[in-house]
N, C-alpha and C. Protein backbone atom coordinates (compact mmCIF):
# COMPACT_ATOMS: atom_id res chain seq x y z
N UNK A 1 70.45 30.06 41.05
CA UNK A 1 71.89 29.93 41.22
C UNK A 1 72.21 30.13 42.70
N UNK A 2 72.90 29.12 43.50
CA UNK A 2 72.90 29.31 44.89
C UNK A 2 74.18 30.31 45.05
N UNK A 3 74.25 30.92 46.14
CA UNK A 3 75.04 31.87 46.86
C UNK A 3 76.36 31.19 47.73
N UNK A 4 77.39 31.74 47.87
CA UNK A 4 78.64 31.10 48.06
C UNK A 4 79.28 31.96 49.23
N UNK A 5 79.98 31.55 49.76
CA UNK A 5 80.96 32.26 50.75
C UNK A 5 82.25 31.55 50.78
N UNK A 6 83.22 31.86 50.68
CA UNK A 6 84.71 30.76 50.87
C UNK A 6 85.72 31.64 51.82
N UNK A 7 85.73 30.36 52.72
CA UNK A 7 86.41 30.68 54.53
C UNK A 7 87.92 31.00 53.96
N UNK A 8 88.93 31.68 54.42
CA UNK A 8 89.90 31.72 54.19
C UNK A 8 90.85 29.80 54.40
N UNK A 9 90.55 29.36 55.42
CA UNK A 9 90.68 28.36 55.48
C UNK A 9 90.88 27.86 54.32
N UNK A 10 89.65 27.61 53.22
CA UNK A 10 89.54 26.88 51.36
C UNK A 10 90.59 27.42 51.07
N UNK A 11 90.54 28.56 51.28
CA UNK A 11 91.83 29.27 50.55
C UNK A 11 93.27 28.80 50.21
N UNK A 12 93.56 28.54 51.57
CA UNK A 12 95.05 28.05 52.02
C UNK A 12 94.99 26.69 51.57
N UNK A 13 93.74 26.34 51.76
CA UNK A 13 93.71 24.33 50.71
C UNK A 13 94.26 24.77 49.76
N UNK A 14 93.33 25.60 48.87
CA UNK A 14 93.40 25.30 47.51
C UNK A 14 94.69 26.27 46.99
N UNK A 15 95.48 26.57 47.42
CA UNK A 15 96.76 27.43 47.26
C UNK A 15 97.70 25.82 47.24
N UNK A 16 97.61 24.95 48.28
CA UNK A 16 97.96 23.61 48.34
C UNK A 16 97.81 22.87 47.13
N UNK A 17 96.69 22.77 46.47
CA UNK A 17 96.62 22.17 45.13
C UNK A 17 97.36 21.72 44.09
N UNK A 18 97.50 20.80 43.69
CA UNK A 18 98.33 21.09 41.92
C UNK A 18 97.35 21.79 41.10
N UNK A 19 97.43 21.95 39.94
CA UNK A 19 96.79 22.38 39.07
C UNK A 19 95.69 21.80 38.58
N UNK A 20 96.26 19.89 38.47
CA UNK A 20 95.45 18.91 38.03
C UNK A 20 93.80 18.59 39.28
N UNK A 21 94.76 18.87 40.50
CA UNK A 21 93.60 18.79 41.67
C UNK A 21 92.44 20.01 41.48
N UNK A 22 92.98 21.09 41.20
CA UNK A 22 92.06 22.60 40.84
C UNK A 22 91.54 22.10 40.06
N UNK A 23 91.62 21.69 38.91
CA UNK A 23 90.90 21.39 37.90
C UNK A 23 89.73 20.70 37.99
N UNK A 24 90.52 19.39 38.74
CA UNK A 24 88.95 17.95 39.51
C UNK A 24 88.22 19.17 40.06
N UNK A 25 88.41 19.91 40.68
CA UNK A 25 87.32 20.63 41.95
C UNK A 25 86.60 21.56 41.37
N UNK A 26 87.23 22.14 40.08
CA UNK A 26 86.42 23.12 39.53
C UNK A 26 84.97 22.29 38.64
N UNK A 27 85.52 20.93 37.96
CA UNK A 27 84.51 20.28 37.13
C UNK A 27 83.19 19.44 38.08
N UNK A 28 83.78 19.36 39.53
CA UNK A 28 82.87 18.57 40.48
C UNK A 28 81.68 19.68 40.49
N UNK A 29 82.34 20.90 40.87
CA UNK A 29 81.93 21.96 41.19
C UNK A 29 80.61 22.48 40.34
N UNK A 30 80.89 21.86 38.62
CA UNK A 30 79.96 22.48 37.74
C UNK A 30 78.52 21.39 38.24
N UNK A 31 78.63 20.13 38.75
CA UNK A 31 77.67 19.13 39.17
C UNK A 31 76.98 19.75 39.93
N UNK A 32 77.45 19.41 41.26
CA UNK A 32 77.38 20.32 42.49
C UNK A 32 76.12 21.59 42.22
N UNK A 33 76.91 22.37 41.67
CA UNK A 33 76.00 23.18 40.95
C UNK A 33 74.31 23.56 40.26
N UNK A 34 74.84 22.65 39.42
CA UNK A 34 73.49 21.97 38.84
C UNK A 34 72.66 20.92 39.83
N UNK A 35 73.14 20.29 40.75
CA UNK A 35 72.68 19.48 41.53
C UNK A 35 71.53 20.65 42.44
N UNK A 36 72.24 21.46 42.69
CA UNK A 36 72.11 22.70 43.77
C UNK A 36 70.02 23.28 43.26
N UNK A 37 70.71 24.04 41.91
CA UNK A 37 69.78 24.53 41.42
C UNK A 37 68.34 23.60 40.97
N UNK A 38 68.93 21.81 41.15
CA UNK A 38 67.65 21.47 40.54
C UNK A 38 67.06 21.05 42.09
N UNK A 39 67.18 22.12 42.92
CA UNK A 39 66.21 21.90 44.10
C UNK A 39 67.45 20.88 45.34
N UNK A 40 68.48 20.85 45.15
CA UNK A 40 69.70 20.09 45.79
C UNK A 40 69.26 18.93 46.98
N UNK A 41 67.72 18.40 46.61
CA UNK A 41 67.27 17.11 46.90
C UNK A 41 68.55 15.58 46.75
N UNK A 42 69.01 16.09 45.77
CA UNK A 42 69.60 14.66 45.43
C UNK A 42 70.77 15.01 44.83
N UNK A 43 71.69 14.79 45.12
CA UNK A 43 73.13 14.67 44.41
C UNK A 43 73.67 13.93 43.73
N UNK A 44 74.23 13.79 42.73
CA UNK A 44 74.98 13.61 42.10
C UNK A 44 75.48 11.93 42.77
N UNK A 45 75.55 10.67 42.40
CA UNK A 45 76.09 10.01 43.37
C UNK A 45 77.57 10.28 42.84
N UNK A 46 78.05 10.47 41.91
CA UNK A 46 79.79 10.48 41.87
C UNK A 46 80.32 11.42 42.59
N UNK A 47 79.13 12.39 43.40
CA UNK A 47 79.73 13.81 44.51
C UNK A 47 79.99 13.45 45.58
N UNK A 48 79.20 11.68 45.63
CA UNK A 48 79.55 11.66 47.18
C UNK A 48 79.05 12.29 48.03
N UNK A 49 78.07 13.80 48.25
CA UNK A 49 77.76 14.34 49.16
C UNK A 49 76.89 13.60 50.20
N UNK A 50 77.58 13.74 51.68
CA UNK A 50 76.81 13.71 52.62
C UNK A 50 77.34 14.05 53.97
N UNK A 51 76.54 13.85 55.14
CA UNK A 51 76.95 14.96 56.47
C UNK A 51 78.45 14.48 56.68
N UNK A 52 79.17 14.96 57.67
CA UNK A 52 80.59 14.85 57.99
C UNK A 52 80.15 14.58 59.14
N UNK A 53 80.74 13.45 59.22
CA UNK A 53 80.84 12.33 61.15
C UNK A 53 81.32 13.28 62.19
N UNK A 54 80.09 13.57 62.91
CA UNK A 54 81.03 14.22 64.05
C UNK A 54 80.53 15.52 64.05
N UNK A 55 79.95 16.10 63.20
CA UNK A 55 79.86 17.80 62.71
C UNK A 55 78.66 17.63 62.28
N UNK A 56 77.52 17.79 62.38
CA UNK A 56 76.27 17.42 61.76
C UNK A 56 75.64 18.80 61.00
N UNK A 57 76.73 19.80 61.15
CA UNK A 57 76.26 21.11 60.24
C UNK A 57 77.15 21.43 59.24
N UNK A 58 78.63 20.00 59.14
CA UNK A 58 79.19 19.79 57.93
C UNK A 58 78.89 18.95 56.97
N UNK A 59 79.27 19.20 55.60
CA UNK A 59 78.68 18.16 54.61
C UNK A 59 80.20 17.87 54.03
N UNK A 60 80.58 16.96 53.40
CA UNK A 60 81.66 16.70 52.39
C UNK A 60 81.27 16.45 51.05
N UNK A 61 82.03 16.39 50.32
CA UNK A 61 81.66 16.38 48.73
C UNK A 61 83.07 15.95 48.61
N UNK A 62 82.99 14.53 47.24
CA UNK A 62 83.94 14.03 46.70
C UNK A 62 84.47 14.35 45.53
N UNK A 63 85.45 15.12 45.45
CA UNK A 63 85.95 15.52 43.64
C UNK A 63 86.87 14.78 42.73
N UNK A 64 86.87 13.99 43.59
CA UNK A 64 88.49 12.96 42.91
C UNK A 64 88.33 11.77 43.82
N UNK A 65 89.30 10.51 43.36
CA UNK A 65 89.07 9.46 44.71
C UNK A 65 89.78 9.95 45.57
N UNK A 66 90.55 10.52 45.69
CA UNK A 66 91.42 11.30 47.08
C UNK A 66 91.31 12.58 46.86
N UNK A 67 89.71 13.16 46.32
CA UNK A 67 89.40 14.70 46.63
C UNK A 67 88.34 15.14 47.39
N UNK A 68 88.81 15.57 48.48
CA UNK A 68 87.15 15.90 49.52
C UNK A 68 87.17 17.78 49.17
N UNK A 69 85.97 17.86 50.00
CA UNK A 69 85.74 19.02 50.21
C UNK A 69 84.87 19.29 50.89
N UNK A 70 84.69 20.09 52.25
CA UNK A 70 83.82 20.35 53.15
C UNK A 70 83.12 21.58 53.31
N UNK A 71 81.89 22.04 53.32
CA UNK A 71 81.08 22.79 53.41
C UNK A 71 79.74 22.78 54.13
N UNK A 72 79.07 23.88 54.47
CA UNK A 72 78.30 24.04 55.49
C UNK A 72 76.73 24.90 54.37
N UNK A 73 75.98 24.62 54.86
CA UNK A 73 74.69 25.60 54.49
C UNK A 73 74.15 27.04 55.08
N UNK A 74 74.64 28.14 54.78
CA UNK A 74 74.88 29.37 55.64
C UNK A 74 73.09 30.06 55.46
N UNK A 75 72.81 31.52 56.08
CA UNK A 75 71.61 31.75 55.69
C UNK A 75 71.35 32.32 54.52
N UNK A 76 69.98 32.15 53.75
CA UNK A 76 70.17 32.67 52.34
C UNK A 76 70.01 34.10 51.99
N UNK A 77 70.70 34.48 50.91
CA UNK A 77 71.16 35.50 50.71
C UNK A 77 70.26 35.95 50.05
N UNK A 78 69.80 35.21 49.16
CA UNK A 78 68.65 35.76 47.96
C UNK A 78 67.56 34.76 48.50
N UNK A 79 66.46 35.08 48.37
CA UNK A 79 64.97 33.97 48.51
C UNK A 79 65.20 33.26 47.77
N UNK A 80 64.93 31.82 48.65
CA UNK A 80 64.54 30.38 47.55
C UNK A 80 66.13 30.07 47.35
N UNK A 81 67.04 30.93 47.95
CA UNK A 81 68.33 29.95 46.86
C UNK A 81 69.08 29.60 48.05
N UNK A 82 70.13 28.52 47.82
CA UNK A 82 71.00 27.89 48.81
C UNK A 82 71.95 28.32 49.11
N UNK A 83 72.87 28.93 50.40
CA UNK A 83 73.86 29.58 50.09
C UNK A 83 74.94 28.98 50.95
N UNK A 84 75.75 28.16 50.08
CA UNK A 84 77.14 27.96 50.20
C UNK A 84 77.94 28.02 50.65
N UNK A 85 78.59 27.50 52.47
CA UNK A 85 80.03 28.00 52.68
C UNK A 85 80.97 27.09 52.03
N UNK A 86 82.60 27.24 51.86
CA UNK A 86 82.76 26.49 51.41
C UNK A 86 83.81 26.87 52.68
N UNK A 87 84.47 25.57 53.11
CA UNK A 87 85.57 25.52 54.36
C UNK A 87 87.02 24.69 54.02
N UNK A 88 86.63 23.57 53.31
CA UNK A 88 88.22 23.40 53.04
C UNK A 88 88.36 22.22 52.18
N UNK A 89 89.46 22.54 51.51
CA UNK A 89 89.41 21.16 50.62
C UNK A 89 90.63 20.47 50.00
N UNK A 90 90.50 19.57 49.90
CA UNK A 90 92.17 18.89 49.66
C UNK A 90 91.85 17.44 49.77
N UNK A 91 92.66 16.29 50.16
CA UNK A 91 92.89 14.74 50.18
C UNK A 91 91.79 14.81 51.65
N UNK A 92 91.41 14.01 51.42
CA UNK A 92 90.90 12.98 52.59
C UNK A 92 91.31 13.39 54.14
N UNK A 93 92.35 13.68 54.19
CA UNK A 93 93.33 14.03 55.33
C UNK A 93 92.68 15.49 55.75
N UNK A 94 92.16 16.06 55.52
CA UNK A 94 90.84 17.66 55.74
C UNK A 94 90.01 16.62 57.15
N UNK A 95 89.68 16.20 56.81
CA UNK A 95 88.80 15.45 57.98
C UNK A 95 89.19 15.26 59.34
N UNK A 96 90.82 15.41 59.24
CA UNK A 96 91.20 15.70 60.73
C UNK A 96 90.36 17.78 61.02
N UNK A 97 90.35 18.40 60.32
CA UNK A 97 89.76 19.14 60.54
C UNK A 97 88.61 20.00 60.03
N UNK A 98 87.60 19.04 59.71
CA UNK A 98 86.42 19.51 58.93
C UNK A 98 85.50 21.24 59.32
């Protein structure tokens, strides 16, 4: 099970949210997840994950057609597992500041 951190930044996204958007992000999230643990070689293609233009130590992940979400790979917390920042998430429009 990988290890997580969430920037205050996510925070203030996801305070932004509707309910219906929380929801997309929580079910991407269960993929993601499982993607993570089976060695996070390969994703999910409906996650969309890959680097963020410009930032080559950001990744994005797609939760909706107008749901991003940006995160970074921090150091691990536990051996062997992946650990998680998560930085911000909302519409497409995050990318002005990934």
């Amino acid at each position: 099970m990988p290890t997580r951190e969430v920037l205050a930044s996510f925070w203030r996204d996801w305070d932004r949210l509707t309910p219906q958007q929380q929801r997309a992000f929580r079910a991407a999230l269960v993929q993601f997840v499982a993607d993570l643990g089976a060695g996070g070689q390969a994703f999910s293609p409906a996650l969309g994950v890959k680097r963020t233009q410009g930032h080559p130590r950001v990744w994005e992940m797609s939760w909706a057609p107008d749901g991003r979400a940006t995160f970074a790979y921090g150091q691990e917390v536990r051996s062997g597992e992946p650990h998680v920042i998560w930085r911000l998430v909302g519409t497409h429009s995050i990318f002005r500041r990934p």
